[in-house]
C-alpha atoms as a PDB file:
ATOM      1  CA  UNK A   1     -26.694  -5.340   7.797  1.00  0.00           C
ATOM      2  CA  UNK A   2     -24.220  -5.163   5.237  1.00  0.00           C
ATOM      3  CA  UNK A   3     -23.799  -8.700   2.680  1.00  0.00           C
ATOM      4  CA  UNK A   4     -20.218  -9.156   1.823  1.00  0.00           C
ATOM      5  CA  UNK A   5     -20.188  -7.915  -1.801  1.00  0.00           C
ATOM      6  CA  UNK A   6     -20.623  -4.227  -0.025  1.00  0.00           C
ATOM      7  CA  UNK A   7     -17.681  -4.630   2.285  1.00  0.00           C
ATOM      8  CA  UNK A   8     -16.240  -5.839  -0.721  1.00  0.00           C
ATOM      9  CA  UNK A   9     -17.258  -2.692  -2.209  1.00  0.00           C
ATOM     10  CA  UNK A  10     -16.134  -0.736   0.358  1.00  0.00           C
ATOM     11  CA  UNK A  11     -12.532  -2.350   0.795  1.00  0.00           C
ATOM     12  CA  UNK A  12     -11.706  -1.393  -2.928  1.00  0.00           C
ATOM     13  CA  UNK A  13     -13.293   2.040  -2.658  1.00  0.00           C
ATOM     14  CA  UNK A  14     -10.846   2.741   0.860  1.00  0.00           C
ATOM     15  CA  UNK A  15      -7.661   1.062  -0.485  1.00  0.00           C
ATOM     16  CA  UNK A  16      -7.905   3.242  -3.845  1.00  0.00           C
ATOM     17  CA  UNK A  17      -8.183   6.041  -1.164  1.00  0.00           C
ATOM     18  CA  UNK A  18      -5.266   5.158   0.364  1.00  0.00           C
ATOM     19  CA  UNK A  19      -3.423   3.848  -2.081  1.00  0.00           C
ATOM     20  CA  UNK A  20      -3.577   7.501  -3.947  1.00  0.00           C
ATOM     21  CA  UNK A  21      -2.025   8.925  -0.646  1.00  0.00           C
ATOM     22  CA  UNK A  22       0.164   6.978  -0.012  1.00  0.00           C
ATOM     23  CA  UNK A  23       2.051   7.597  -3.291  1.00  0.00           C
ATOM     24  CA  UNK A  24       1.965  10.629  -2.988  1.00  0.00           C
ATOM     25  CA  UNK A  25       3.645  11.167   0.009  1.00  0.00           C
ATOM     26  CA  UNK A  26       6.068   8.240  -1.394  1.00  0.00           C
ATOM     27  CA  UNK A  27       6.701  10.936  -4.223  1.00  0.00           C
ATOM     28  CA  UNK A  28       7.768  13.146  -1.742  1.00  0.00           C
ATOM     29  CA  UNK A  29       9.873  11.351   0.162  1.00  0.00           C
ATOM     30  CA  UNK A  30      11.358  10.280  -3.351  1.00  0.00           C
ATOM     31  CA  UNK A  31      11.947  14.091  -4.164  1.00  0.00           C
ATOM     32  CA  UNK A  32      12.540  15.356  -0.529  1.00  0.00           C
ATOM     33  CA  UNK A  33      15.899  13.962   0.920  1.00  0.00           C
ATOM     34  CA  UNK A  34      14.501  16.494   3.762  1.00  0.00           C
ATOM     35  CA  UNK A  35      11.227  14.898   4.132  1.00  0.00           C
ATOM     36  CA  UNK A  36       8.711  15.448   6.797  1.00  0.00           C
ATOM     37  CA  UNK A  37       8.986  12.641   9.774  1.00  0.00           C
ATOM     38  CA  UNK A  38       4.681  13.784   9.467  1.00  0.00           C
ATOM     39  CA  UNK A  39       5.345  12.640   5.957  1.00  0.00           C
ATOM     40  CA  UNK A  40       7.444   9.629   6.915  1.00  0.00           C
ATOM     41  CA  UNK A  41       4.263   8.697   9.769  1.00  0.00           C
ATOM     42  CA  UNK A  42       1.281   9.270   7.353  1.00  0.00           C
ATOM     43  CA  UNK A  43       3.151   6.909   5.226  1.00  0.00           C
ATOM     44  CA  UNK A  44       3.228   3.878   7.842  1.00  0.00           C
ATOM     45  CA  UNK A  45      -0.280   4.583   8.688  1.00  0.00           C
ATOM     46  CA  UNK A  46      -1.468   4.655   5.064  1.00  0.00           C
ATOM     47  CA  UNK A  47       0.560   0.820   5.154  1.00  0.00           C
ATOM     48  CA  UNK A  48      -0.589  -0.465   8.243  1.00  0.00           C
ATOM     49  CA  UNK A  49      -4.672   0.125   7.144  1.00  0.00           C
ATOM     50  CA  UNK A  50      -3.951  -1.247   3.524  1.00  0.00           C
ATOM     51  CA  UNK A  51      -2.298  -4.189   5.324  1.00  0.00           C
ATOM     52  CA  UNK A  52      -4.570  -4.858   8.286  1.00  0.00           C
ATOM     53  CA  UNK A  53      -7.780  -4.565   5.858  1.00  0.00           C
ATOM     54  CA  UNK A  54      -6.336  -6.487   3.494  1.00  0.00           C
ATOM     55  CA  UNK A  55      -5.440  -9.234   5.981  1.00  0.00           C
ATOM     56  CA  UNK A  56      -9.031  -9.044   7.381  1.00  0.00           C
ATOM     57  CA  UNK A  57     -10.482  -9.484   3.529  1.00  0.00           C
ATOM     58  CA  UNK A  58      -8.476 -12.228   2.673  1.00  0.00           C
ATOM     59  CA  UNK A  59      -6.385 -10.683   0.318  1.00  0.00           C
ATOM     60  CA  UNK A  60      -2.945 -12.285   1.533  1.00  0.00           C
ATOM     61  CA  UNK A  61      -0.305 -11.065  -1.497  1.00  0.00           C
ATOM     62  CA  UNK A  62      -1.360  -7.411  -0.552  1.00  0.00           C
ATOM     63  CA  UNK A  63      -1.613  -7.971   2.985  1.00  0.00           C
ATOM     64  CA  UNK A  64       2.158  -9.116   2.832  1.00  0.00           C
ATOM     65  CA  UNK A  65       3.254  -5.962   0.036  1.00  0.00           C
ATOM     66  CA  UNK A  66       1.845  -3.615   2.466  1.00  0.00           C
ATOM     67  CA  UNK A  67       3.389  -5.308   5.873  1.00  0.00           C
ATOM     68  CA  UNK A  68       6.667  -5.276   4.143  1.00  0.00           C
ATOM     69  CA  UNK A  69       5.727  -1.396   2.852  1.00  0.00           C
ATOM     70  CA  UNK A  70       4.796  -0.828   6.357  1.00  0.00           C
ATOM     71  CA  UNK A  71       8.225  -2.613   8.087  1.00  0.00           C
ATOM     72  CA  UNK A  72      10.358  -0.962   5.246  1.00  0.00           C
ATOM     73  CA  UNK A  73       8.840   2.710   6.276  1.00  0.00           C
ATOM     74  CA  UNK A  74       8.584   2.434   9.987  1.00  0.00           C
ATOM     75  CA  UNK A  75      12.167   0.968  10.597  1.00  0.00           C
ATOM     76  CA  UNK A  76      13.645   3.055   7.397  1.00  0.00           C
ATOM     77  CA  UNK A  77      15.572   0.077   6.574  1.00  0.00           C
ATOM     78  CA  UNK A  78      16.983   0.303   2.989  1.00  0.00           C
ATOM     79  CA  UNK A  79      14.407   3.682   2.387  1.00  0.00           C
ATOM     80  CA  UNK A  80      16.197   4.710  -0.566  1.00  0.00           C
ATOM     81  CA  UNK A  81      15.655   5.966  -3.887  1.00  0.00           C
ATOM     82  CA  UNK A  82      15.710   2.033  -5.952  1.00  0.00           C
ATOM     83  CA  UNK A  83      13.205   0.998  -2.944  1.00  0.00           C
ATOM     84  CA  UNK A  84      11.149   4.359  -2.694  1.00  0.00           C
ATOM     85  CA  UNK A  85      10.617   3.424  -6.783  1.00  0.00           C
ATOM     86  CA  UNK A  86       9.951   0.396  -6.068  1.00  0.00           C
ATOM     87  CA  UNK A  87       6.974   1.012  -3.686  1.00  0.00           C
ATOM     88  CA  UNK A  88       5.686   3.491  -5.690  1.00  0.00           C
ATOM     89  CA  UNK A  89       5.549   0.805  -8.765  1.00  0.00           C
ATOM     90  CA  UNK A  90       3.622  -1.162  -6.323  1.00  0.00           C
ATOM     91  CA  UNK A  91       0.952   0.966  -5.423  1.00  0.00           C
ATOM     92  CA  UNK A  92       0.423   1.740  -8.515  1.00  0.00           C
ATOM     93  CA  UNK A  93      -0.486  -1.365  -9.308  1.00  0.00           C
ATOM     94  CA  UNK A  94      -2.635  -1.638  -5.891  1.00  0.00           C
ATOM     95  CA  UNK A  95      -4.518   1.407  -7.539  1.00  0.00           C
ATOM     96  CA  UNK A  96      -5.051  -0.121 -10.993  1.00  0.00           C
ATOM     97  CA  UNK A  97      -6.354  -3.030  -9.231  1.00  0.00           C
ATOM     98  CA  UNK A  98      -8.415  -1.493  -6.538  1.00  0.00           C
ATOM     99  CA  UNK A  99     -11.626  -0.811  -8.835  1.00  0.00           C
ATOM    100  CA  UNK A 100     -11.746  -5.019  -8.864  1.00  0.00           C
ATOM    101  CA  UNK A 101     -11.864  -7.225  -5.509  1.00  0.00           C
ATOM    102  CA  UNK A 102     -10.889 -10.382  -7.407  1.00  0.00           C
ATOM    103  CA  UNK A 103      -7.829  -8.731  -8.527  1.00  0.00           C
ATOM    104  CA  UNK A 104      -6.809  -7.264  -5.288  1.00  0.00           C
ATOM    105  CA  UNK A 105      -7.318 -10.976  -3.849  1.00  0.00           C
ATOM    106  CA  UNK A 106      -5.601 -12.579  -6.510  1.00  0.00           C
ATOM    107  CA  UNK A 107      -2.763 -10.499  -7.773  1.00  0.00           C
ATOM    108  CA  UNK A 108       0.890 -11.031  -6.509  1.00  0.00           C
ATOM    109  CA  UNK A 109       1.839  -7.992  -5.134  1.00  0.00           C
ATOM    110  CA  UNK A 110       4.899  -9.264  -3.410  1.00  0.00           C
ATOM    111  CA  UNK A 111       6.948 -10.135  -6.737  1.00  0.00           C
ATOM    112  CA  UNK A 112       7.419  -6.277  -6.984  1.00  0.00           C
ATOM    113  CA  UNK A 113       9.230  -5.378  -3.731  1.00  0.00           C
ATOM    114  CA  UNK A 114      11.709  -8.862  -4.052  1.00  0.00           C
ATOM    115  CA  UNK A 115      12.759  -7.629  -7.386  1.00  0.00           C
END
């Protein structure tokens, strides 16, 4: 049975993963005016496991970065180039974070997206 410290572990290790992915395809769409709908997709679903995980590790400021990420992307509400940058900013700081669970749990995400 896994102790907590490896799912810790583990949750860093996955939302680095997706983290990486995800802005890249948020490049794209940045870059792309004709973007993929894949592209647009991969990019919810990249959201929505960053946000459920988080929300099951306890990690509430980047549960609620990524559920806005995720409503922002899936209803393409306001998807433009100021918010595209704006997500990207914020990933990038989910991915300088993501090598630390106490600073995924701790940071405040959500200041990024409201500026």
């Amino acid at each position: 049975m896994m102790r907590y410290k490896e799912y810790e572990v583990l949750f860093c290790e996955r939302t680095n993963k997706y983290a990486i992915e995800l802005k890249e395809l948020l490049n794209d769409l940045k870059n792309n005016s004709n973007y993929s709908p894949n592209d647009l997709r991969e990019c919810v679903r990249l959201a929505h496991t960053i946000n459920g995980s988080a929300g099951l590790m306890g990690c509430g400021s980047l549960n609620n970065l990524a559920s806005t990420m995720e409503k922002i992307l899936r209803e393409k509400t306001n998807l433009n180039q100021d918010t595209i940058n704006k997500m990207i900013s914020s990933v990038d700081l989910i991915i300088k974070y993501s090598d630390d669970f106490s600073s995924l749990k701790n940071s405040d995400f959500q200041q990024f997206l409201n500026s």
